[in-house]
N, C-alpha and C. Protein backbone atom coordinates (compact mmCIF):
# COMPACT_ATOMS: atom_id res chain seq x y z
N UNK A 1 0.84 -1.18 0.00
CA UNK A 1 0.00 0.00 0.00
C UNK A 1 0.88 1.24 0.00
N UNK A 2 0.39 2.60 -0.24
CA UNK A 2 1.40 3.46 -0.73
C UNK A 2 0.35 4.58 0.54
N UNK A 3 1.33 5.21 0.41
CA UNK A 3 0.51 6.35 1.90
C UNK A 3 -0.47 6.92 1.39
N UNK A 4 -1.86 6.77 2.39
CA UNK A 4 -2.86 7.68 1.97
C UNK A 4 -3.99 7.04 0.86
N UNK A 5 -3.21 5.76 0.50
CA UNK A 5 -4.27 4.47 -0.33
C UNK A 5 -5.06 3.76 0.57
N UNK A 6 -6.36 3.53 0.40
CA UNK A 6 -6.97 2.49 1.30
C UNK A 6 -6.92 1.53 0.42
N UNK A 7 -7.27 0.14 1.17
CA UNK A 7 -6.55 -1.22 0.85
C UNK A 7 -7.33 -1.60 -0.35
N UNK A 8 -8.71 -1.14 -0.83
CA UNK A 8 -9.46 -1.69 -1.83
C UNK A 8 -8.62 -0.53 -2.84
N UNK A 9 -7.91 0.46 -2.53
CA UNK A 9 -7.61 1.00 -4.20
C UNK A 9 -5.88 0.59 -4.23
N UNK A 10 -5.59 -0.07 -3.32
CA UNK A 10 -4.13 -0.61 -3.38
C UNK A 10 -4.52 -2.05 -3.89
N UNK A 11 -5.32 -2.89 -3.63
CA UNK A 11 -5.42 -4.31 -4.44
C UNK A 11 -6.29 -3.88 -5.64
N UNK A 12 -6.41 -3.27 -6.30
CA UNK A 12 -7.10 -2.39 -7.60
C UNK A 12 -5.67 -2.16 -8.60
N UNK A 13 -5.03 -1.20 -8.10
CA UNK A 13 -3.95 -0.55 -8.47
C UNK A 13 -3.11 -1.68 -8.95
N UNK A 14 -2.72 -2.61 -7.72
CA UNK A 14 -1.59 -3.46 -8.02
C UNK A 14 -1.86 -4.98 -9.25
N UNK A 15 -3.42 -5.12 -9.12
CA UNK A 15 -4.05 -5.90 -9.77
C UNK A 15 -3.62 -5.74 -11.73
N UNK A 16 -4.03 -4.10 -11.45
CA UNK A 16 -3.79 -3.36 -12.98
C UNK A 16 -2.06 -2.89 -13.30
N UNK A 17 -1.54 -2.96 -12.34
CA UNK A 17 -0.17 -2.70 -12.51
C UNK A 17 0.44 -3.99 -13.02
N UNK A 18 0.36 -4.96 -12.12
CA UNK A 18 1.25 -6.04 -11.95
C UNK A 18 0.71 -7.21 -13.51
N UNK A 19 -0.28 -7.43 -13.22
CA UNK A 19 -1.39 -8.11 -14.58
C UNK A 19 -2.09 -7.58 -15.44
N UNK A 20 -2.01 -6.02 -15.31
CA UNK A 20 -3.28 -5.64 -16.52
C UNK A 20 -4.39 -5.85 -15.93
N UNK A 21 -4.78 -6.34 -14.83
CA UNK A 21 -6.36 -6.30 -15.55
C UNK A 21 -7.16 -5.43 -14.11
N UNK A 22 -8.14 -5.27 -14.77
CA UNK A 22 -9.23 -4.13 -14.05
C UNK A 22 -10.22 -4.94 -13.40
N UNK A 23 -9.93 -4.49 -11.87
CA UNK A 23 -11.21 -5.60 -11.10
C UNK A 23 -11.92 -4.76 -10.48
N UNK A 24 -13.13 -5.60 -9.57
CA UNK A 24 -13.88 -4.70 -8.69
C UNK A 24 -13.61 -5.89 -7.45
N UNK A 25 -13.37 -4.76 -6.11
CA UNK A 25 -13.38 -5.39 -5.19
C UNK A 25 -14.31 -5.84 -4.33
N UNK A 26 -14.81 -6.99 -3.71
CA UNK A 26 -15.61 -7.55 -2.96
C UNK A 26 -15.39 -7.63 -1.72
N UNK A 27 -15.96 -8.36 -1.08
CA UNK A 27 -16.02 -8.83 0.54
C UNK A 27 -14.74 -9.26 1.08
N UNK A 28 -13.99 -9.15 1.70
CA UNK A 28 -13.07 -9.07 3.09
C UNK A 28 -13.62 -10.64 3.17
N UNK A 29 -12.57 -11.88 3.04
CA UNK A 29 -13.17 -12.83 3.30
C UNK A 29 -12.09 -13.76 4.73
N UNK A 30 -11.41 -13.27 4.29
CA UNK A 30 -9.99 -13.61 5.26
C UNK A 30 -8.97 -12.84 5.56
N UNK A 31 -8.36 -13.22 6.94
CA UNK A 31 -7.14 -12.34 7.57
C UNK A 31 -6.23 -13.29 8.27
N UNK A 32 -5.20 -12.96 8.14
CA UNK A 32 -4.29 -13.61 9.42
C UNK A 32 -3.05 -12.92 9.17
N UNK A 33 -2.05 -12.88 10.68
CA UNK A 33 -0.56 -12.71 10.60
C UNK A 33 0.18 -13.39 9.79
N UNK A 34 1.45 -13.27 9.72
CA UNK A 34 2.30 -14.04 9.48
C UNK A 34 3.79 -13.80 10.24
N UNK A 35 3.74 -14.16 11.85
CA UNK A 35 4.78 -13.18 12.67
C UNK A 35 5.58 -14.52 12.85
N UNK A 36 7.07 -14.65 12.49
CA UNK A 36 7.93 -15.65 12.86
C UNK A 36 8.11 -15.88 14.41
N UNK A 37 8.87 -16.66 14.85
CA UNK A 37 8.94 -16.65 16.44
C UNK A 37 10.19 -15.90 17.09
N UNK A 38 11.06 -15.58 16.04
CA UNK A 38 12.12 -14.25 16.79
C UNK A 38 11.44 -12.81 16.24
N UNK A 39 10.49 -12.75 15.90
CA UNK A 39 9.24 -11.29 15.82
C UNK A 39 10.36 -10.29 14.64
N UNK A 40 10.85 -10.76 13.94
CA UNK A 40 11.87 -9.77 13.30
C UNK A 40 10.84 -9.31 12.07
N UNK A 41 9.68 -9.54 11.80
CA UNK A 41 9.07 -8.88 11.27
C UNK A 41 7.24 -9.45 11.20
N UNK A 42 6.80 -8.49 10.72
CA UNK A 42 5.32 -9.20 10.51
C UNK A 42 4.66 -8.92 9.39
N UNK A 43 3.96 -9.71 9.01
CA UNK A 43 3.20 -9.64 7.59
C UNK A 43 1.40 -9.68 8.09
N UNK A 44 1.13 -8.84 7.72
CA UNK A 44 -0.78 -9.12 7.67
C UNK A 44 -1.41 -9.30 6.47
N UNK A 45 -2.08 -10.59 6.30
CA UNK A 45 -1.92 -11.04 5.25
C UNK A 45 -3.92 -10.89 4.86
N UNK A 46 -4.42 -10.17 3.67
CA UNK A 46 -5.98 -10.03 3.18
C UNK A 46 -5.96 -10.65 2.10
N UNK A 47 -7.61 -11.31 2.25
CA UNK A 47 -7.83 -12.23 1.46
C UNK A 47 -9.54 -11.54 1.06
N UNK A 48 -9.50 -11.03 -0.31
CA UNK A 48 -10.68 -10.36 -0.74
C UNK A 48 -11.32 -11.23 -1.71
N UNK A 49 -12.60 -11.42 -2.07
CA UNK A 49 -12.84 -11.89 -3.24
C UNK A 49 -13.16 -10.89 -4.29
N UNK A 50 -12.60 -10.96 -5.73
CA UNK A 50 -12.72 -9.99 -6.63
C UNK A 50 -13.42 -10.51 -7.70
N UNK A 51 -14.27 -9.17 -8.91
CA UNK A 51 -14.48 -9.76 -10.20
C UNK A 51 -14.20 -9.54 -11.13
N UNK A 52 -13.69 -9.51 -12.28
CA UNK A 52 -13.38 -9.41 -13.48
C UNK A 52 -13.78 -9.53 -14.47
N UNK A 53 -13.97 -8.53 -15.66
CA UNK A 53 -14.72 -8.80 -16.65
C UNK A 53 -14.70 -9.85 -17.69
N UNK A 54 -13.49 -9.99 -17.66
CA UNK A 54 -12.13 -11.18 -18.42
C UNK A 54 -11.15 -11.64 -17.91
N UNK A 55 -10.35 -12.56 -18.13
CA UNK A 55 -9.48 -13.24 -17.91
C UNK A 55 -8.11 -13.49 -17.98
N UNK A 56 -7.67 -11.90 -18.72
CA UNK A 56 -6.99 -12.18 -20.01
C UNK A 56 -5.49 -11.35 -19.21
N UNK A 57 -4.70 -12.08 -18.63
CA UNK A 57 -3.78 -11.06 -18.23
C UNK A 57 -2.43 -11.79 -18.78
N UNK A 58 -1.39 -10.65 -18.06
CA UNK A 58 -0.36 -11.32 -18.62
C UNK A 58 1.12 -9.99 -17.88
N UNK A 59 1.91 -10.40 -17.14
CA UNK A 59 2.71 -9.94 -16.37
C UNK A 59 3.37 -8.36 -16.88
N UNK A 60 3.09 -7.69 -16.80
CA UNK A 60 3.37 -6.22 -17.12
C UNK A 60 5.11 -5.89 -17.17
N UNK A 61 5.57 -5.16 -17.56
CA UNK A 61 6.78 -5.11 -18.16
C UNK A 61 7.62 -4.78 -16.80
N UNK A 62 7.02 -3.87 -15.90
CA UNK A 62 7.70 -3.28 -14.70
C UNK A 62 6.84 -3.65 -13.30
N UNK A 63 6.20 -5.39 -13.79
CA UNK A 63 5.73 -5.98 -12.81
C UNK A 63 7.26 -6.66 -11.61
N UNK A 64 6.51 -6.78 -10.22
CA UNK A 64 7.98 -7.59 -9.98
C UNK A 64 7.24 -9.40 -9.90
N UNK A 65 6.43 -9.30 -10.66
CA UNK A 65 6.22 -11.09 -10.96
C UNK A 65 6.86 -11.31 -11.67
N UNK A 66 7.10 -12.48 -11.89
CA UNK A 66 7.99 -13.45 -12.95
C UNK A 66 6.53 -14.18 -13.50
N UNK A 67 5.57 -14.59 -13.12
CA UNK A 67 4.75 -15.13 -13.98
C UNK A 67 3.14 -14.82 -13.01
N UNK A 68 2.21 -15.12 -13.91
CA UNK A 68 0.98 -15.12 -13.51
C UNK A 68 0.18 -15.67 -14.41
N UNK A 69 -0.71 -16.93 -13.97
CA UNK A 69 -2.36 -17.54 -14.75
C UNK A 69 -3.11 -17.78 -13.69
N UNK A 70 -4.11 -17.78 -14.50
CA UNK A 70 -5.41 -18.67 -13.79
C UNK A 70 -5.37 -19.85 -13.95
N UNK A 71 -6.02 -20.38 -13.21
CA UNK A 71 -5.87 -22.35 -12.66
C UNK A 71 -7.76 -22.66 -12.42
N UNK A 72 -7.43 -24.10 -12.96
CA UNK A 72 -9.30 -23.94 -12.92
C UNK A 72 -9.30 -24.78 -11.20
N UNK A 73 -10.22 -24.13 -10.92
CA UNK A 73 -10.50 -24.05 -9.03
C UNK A 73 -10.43 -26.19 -8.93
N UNK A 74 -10.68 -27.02 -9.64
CA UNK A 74 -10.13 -28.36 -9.49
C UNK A 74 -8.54 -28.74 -8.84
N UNK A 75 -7.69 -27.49 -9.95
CA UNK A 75 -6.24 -27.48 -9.25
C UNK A 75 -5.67 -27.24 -8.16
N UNK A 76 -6.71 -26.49 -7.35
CA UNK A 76 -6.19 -25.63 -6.33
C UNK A 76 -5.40 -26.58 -5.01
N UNK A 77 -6.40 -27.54 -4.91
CA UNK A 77 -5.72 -28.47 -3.26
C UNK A 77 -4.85 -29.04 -3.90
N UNK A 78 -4.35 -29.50 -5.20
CA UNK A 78 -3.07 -29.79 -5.46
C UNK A 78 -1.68 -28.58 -5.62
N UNK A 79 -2.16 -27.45 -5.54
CA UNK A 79 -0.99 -25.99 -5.14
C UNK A 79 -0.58 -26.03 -4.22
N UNK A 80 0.94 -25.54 -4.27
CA UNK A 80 1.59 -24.87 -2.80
C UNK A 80 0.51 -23.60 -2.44
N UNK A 81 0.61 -23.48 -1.43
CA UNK A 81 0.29 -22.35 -1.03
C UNK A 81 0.62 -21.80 0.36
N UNK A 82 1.46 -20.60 0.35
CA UNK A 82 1.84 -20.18 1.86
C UNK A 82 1.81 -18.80 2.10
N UNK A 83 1.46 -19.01 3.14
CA UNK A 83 1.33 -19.57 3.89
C UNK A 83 -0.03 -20.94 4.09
N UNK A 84 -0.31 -22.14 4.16
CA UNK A 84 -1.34 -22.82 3.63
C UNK A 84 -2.58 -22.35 4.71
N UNK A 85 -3.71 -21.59 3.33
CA UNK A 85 -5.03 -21.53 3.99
C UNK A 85 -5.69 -22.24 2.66
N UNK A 86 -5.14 -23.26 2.11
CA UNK A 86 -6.18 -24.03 1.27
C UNK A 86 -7.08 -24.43 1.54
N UNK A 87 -7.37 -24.99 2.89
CA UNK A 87 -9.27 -25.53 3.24
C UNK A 87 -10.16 -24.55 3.60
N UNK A 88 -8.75 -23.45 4.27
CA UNK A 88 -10.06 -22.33 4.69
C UNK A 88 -10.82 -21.60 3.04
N UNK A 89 -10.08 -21.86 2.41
CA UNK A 89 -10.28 -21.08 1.03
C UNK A 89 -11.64 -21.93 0.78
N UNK A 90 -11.27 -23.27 0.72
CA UNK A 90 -12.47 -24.43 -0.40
C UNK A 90 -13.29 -24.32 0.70
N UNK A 91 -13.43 -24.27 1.90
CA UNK A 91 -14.58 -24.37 2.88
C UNK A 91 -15.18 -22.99 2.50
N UNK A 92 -14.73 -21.71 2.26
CA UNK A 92 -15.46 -20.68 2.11
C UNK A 92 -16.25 -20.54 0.59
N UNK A 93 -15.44 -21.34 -0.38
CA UNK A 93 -15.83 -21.34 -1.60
C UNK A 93 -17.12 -22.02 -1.47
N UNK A 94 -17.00 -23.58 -0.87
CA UNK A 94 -18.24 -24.35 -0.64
C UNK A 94 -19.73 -23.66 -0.32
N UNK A 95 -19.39 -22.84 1.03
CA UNK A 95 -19.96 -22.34 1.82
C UNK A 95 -20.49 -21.03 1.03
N UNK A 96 -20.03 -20.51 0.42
CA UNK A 96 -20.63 -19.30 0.01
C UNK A 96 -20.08 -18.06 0.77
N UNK A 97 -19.00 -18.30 1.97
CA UNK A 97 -18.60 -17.16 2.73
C UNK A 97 -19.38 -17.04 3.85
N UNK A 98 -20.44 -18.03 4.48
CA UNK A 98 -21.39 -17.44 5.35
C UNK A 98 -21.04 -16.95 6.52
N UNK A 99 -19.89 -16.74 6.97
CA UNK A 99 -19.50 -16.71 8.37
C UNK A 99 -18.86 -14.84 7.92
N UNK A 100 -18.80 -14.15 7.08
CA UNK A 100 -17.96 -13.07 6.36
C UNK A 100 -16.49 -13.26 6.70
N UNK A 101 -16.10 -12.20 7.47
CA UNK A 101 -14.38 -12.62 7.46
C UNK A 101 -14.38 -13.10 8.38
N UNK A 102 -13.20 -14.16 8.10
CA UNK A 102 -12.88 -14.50 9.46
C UNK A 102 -11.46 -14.62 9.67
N UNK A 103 -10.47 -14.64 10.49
CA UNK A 103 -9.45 -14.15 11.37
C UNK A 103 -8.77 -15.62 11.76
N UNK A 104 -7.62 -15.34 11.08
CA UNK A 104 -7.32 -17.28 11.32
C UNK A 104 -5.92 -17.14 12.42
N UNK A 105 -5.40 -15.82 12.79
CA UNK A 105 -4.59 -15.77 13.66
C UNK A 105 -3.18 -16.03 13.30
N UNK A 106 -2.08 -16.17 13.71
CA UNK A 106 -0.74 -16.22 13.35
C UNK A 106 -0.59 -17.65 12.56
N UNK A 107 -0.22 -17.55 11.16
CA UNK A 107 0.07 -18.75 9.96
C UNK A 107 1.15 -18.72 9.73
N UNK A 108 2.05 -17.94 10.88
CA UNK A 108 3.81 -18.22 9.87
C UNK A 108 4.05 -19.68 10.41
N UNK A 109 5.08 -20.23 9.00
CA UNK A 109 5.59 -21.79 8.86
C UNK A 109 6.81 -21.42 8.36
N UNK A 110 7.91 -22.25 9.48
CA UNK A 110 9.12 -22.01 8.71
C UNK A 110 9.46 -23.08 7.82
């Protein structure tokens, strides 16, 4: 986030910076830390759901990704993912989100 951005026009911004593409932001679906156990730093980590008109991106010239696609949601419990909130993800997908956000507390894994 850049000073003076709130967090829905900083995951907007970086969405269209980093990939090209133009989203609208949704519901706050997840949160958690990510604080190691010698505290030398902390990460707070948001999990929004977004929509898009298309699909169609592709890593921007003065992105700092090295790559980016979409994966059809079958692939997903076979991904790394880390810090891992893969069930909380497919349980909310299942679910529809009914609980809104919820707060999963410190997820750092060394």
């Amino acid at each position: 986030m850049e000073f003076g951005e709130s967090v829905e026009e900083a995951l907007t911004r970086e969405y269209r910076e980093e990939v090209g593409l133009p989203i609208q932001v949704g519901q706050m679906v997840l949160v958690h830390d990510s604080i190691p156990p010698n505290r030398h730093r902390q990460v707070l980590n948001l999990y929004f759901l977004v929509t898009a008109e298309h699909f169609n991106i592709k890593v921007t010239p003065d992105a700092v990704l090295r790559d980016a696609s979409f994966y059809p949601l079958e692939e997903f419990p076979r991904m790394t993912v880390n810090p891992d909130v893969k069930s909380e993800i497919l349980e909310g997908l299942k679910a529809q989100w009914p609980e809104g956000c919820r707060y999963l507390g410190n997820r750092w894994k060394d």
